[in-house]
N, C-alpha and C. Protein backbone atom coordinates (compact mmCIF):
# COMPACT_ATOMS: atom_id res chain seq x y z
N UNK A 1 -8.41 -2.60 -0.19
CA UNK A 1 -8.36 -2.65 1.26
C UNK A 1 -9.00 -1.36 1.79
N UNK A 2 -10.21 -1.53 2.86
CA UNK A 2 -10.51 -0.34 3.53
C UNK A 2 -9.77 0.28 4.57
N UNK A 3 -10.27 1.47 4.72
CA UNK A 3 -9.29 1.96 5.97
C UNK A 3 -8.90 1.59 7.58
N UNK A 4 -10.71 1.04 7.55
CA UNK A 4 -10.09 0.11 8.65
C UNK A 4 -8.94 -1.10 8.88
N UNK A 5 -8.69 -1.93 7.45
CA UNK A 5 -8.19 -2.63 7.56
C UNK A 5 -6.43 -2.04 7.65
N UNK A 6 -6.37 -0.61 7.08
CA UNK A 6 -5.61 -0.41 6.87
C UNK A 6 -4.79 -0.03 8.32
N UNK A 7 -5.69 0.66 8.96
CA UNK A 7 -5.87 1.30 10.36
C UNK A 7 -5.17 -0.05 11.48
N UNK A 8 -5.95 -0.94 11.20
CA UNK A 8 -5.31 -1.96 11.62
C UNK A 8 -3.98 -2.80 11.96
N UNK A 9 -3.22 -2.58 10.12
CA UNK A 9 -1.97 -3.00 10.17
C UNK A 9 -1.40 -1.97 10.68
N UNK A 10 -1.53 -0.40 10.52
CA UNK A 10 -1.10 0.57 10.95
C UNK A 10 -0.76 0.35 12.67
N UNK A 11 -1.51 0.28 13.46
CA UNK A 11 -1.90 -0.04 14.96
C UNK A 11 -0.45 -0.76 14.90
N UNK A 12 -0.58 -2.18 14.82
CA UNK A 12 0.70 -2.96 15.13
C UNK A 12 1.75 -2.56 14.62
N UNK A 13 2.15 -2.25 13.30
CA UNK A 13 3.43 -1.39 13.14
C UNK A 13 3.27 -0.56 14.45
N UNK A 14 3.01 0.62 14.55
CA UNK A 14 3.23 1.35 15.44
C UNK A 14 3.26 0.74 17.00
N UNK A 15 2.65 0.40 17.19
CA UNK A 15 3.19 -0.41 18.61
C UNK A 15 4.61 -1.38 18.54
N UNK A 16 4.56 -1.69 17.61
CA UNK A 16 6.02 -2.09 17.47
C UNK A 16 7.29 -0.98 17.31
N UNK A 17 6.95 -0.37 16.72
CA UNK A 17 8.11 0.69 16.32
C UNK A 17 8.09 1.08 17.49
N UNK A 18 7.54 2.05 18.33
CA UNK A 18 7.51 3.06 19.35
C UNK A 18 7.39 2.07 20.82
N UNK A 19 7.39 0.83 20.41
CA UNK A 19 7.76 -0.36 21.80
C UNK A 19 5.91 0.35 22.98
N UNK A 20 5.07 0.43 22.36
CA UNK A 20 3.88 0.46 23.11
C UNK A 20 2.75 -0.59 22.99
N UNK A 21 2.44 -0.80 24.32
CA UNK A 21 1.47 -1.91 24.11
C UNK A 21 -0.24 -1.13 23.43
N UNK A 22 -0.05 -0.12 23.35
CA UNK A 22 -1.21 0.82 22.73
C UNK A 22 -1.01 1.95 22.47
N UNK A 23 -1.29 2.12 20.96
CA UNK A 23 -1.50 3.41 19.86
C UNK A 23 -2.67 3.16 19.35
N UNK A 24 -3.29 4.79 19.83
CA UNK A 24 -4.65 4.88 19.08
C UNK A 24 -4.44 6.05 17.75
N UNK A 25 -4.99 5.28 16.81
CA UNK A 25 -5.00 6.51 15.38
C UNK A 25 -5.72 6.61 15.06
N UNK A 26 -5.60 8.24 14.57
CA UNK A 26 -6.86 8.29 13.86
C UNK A 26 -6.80 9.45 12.60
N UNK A 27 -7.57 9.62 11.58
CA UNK A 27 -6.94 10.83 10.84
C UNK A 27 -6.08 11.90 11.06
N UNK A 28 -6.61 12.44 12.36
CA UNK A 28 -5.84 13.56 12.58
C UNK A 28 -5.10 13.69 13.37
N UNK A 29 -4.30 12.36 14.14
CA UNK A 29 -3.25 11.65 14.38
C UNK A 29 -1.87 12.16 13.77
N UNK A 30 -0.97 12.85 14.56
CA UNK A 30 0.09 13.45 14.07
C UNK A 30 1.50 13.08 14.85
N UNK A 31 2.23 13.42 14.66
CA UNK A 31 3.45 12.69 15.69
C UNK A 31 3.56 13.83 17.03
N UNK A 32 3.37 14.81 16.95
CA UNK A 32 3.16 15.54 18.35
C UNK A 32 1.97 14.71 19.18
N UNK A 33 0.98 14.20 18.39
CA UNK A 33 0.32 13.32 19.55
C UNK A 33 0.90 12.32 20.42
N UNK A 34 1.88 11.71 19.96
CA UNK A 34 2.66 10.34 20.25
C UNK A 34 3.56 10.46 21.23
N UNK A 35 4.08 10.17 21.78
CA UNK A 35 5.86 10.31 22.87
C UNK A 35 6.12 9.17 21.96
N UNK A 36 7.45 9.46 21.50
CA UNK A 36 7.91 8.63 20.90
C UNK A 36 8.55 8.82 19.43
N UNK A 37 7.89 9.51 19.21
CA UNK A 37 7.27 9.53 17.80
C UNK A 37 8.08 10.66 17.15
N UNK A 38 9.49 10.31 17.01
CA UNK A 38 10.42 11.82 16.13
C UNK A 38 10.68 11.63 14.78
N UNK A 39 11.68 12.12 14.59
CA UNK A 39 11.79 12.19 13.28
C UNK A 39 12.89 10.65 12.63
N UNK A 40 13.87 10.18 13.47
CA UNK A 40 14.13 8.98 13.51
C UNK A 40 12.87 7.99 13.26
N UNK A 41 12.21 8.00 14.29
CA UNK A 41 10.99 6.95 14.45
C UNK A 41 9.84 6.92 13.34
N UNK A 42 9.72 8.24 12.81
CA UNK A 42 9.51 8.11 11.72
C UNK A 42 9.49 7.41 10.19
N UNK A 43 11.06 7.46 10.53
CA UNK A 43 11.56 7.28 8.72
C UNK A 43 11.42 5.49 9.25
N UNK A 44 11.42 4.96 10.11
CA UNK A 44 11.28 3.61 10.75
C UNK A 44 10.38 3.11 10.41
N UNK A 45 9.12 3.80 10.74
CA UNK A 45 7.74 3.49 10.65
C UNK A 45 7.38 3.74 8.88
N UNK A 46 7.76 4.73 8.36
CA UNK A 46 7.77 4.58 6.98
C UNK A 46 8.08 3.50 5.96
N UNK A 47 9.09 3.04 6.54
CA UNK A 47 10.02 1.40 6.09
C UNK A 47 9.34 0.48 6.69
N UNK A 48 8.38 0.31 7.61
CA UNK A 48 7.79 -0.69 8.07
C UNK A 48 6.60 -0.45 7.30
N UNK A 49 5.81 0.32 7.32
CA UNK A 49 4.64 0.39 6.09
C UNK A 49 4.86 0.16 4.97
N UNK A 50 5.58 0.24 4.55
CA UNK A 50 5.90 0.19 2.91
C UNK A 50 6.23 -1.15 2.76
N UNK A 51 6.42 -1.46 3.61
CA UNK A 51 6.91 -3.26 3.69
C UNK A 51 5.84 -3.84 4.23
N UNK A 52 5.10 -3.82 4.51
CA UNK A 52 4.30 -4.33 5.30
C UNK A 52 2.81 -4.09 4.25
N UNK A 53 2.76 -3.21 3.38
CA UNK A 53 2.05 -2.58 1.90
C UNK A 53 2.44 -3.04 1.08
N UNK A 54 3.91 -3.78 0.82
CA UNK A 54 4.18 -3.91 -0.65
C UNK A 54 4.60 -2.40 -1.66
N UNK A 55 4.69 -1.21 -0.78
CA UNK A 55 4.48 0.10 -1.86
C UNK A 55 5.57 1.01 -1.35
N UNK A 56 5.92 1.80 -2.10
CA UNK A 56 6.95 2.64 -2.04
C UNK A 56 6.49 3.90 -2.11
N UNK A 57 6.90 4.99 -0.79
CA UNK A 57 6.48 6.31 -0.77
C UNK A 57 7.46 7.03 -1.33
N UNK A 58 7.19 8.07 -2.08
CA UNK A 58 8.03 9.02 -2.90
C UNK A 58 8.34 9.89 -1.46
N UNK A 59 9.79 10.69 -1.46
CA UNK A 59 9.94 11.70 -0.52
C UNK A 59 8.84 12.88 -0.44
N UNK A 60 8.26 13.46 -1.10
CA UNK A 60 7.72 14.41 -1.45
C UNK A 60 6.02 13.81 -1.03
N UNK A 61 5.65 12.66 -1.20
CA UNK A 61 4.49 12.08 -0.47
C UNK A 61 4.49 12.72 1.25
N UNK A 62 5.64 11.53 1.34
CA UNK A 62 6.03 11.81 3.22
C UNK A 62 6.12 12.87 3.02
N UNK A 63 6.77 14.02 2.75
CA UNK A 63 6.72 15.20 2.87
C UNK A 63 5.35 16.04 3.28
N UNK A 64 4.48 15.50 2.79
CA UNK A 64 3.40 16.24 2.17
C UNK A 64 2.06 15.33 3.49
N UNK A 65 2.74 14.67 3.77
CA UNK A 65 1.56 13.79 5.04
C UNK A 65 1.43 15.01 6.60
N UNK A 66 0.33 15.46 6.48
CA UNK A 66 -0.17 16.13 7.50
C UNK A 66 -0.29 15.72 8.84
N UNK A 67 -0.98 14.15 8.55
CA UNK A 67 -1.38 13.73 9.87
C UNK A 67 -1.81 11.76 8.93
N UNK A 68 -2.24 11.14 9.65
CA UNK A 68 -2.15 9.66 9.71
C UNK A 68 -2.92 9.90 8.80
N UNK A 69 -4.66 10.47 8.28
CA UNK A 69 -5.51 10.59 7.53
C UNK A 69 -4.88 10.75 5.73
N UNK A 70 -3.54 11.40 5.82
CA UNK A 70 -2.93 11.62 4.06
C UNK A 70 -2.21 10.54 4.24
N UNK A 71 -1.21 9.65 5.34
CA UNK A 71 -0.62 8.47 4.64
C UNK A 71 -2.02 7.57 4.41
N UNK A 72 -2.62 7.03 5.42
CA UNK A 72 -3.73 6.26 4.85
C UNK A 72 -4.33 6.21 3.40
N UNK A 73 -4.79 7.55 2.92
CA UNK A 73 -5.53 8.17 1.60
C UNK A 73 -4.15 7.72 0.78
N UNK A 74 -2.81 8.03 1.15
CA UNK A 74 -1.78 7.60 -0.47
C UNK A 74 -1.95 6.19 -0.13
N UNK A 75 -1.72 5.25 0.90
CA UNK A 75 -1.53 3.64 0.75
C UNK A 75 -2.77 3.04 -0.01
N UNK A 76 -4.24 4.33 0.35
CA UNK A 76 -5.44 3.74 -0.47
C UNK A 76 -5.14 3.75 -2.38
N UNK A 77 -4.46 4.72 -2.56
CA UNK A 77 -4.21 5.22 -3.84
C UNK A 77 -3.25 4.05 -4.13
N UNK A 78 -2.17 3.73 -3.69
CA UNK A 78 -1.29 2.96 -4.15
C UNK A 78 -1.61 0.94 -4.27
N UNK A 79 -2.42 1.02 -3.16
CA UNK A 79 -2.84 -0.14 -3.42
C UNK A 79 -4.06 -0.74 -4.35
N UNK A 80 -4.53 0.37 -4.62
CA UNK A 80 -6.01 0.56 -6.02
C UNK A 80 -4.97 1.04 -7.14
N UNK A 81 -3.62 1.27 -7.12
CA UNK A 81 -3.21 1.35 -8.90
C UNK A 81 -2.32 -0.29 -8.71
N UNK A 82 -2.00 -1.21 -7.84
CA UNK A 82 -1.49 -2.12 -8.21
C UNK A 82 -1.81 -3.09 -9.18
């Protein structure tokens, strides 16, 4: 799956989670960009990707996500070792 496609499912999760009719992302897309977007809403949106992927993020992944550009790059990684 490319990133657009990925970008994609990403979009609707997030408009769902954060109840907006529009989220724009983009690599360097971080949760200070967002209203909405804490640390609750987070671990939300984490459980909705991973479900929505089929894949399971290690704590230390999320940990380690800078901005939308490193979860994208691990869901690319995780869905090329399935």
């Amino acid at each position: 799956m490319d990133s657009n496609e990925i970008y994609a499912h990403l979009q609707k999760i997030y408009c769902t989670i954060l109840k907006k009719d529009q989220v724009t992302l983009t690599d360097a897309t971080t949760a200070a960009d967002i209203d909405g977007w804490d640390s609750l809403t987070h671990m939300l949106l984490m459980d909705s990707v991973e479900r929505e992927f089929g894949i399971k993020f290690k704590l230390m992944e999320i940990m380690k996500f800078n901005n939308v550009g490193d979860m994208v790059a691990c869901i690319q990684k995780k869905l090329a070792a399935k």
